[in-house]
Protein backbone atom coordinates (compact mmCIF):
# COMPACT_ATOMS: atom_id res chain seq x y z
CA UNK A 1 73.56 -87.37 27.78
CA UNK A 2 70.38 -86.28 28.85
CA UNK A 3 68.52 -89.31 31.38
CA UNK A 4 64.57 -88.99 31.80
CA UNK A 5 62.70 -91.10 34.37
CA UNK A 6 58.88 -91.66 33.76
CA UNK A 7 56.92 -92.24 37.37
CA UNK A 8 53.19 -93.47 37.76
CA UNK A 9 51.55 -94.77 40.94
CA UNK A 10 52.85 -98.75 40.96
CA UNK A 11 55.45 -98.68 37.88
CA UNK A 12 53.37 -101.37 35.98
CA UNK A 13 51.52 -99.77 33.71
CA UNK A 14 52.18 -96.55 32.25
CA UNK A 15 55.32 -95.79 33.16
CA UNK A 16 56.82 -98.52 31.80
CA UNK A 17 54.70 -97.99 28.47
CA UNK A 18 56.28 -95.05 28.54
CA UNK A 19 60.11 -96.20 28.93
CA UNK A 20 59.43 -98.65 25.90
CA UNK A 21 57.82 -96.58 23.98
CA UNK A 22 60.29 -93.63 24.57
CA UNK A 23 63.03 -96.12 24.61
CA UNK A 24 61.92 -97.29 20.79
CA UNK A 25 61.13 -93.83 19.40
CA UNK A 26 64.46 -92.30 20.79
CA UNK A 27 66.68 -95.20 18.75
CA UNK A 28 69.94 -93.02 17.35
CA UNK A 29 69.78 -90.38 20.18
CA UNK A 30 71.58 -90.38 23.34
CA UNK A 31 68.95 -90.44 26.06
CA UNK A 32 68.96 -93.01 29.23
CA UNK A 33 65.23 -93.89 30.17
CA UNK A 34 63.83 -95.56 33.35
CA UNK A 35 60.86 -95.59 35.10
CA UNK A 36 59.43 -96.02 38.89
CA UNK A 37 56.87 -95.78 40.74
CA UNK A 38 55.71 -93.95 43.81
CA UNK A 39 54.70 -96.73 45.30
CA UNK A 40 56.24 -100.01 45.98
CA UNK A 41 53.78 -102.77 45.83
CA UNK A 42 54.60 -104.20 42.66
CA UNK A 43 58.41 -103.90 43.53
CA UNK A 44 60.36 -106.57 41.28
CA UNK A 45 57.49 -106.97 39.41
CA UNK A 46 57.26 -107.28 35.25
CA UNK A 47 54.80 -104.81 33.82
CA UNK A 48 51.19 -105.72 33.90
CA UNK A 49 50.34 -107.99 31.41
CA UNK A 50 47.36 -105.91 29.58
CA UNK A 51 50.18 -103.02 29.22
CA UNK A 52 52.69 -105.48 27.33
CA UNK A 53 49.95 -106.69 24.99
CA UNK A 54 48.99 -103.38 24.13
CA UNK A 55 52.86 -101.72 23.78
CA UNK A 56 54.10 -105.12 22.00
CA UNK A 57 51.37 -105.76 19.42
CA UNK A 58 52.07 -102.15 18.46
CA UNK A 59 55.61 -103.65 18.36
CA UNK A 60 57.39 -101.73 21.88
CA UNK A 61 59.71 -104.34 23.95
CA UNK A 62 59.04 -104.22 27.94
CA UNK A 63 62.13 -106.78 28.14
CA UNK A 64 64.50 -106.29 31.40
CA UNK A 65 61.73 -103.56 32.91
CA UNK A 66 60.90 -104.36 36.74
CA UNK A 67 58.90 -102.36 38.85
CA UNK A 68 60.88 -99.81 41.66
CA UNK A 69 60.19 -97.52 43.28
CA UNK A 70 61.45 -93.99 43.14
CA UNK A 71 64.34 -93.05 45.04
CA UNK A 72 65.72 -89.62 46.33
CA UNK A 73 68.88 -90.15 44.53
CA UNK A 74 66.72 -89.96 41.27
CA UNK A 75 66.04 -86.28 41.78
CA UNK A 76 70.09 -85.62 40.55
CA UNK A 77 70.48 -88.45 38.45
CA UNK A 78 68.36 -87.73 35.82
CA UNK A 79 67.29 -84.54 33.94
CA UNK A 80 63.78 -85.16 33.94
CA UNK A 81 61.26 -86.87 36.07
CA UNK A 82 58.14 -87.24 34.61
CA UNK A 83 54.76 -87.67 36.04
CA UNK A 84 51.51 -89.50 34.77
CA UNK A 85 49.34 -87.78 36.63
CA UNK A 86 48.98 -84.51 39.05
CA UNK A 87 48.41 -86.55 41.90
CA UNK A 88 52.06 -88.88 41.48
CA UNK A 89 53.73 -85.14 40.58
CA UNK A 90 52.34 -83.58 44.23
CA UNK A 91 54.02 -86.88 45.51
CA UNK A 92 57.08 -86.87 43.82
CA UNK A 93 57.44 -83.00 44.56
CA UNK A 94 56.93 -83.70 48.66
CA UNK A 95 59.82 -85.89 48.05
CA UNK A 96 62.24 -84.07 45.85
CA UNK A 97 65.57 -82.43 48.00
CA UNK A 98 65.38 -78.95 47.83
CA UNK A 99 69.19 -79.02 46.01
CA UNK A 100 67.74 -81.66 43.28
CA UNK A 101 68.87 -81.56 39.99
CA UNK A 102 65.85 -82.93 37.81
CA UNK A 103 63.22 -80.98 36.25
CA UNK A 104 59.96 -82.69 38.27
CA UNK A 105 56.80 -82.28 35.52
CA UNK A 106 53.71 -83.83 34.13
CA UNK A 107 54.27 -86.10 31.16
CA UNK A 108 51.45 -84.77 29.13
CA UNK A 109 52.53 -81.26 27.38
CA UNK A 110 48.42 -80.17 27.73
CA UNK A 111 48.72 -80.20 31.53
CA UNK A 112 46.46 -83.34 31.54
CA UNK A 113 46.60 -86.62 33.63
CA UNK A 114 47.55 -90.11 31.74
CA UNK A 115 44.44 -92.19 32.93
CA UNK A 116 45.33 -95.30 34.87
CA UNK A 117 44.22 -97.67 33.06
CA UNK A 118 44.51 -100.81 36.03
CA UNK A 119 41.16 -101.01 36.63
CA UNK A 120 39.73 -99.34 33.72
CA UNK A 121 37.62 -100.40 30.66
CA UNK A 122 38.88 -103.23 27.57
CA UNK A 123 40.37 -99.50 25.59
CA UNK A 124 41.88 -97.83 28.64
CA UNK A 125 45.27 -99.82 27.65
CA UNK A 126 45.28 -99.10 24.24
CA UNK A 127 44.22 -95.03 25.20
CA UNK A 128 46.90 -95.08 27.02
CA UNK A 129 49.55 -95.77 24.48
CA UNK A 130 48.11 -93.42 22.10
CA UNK A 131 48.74 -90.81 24.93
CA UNK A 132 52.10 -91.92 25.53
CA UNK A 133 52.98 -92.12 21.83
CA UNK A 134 51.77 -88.68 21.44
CA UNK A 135 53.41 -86.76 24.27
CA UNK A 136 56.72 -88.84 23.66
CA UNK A 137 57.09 -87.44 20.13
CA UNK A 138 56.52 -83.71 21.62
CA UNK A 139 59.42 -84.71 24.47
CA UNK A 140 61.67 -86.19 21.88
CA UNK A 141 61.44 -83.06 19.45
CA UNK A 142 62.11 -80.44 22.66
CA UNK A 143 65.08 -82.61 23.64
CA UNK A 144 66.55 -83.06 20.51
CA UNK A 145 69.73 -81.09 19.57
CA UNK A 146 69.14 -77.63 18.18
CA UNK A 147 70.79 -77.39 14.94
């Protein structure tokens, strides 16, 4: 089974768009998803509200997510970590154990940064999702089973 783990700054707003979103595109294949953050302010927390709006009118389910933070026992327990941005990659890579298991990347295939959208204009949340819609179908493809 291949596990991927999606990781933004607090772990309320795009990485948990991105575990329902991945989570609801990925129906049929055998993939475990989580997310965290690299910080733990919003620790127990549900994702922000403006990020459930956006995934669930598009018709993604946020139920059971609750913000964490990322641990070092993440590095081997999933295949994949994936950052939203180069600034939570530098952080996750300071943290990483040199013997880790996980592949630590960006999200985006371009290279690029998914904005945070926390304290950003009325369309940063639905920009958002269009990124993470986007870059999940190009992850989903390149894990797929070669046949």
């Amino acid at each position: 089974m291949t596990s991927v783990l999606f990781v933004c700054l607090g772990n309320i707003c795009r990485s948990p768009t991105a575990e329902a979103v991945f989570r609801a595109r990925a129906v049929g294949q055998d993939i475990r998803i989580d997310s965290a953050g690299t910080g733990a302010w919003h620790a127990g927390e549900g994702p922000d509200p403006r990020s459930r709006a956006e995934g669930e009118r598009r018709g993604y389910s946020f139920a059971g997510q609750a913000a964490r933070k990322v641990r070092v026992e993440d590095f081997n327990d999933f295949d994949y970590v994936l950052a939203m941005d180069a600034s939570n990659l530098s952080d996750l890579r300071e943290i990483c154990p040199l013997e880790a298991t996980a592949q630590v990347l960006l999200f985006l295939p371009n290279g690029a940064d998914v904005p945070d959208p926390y304290y950003g204009g009325p369309n940063g949340f639905r920009d958002v999702v269009d990124l993470i819609e986007a870059a999940s179908d190009h992850w989903l493809s390149k894990l797929a089973p070669k046949k």
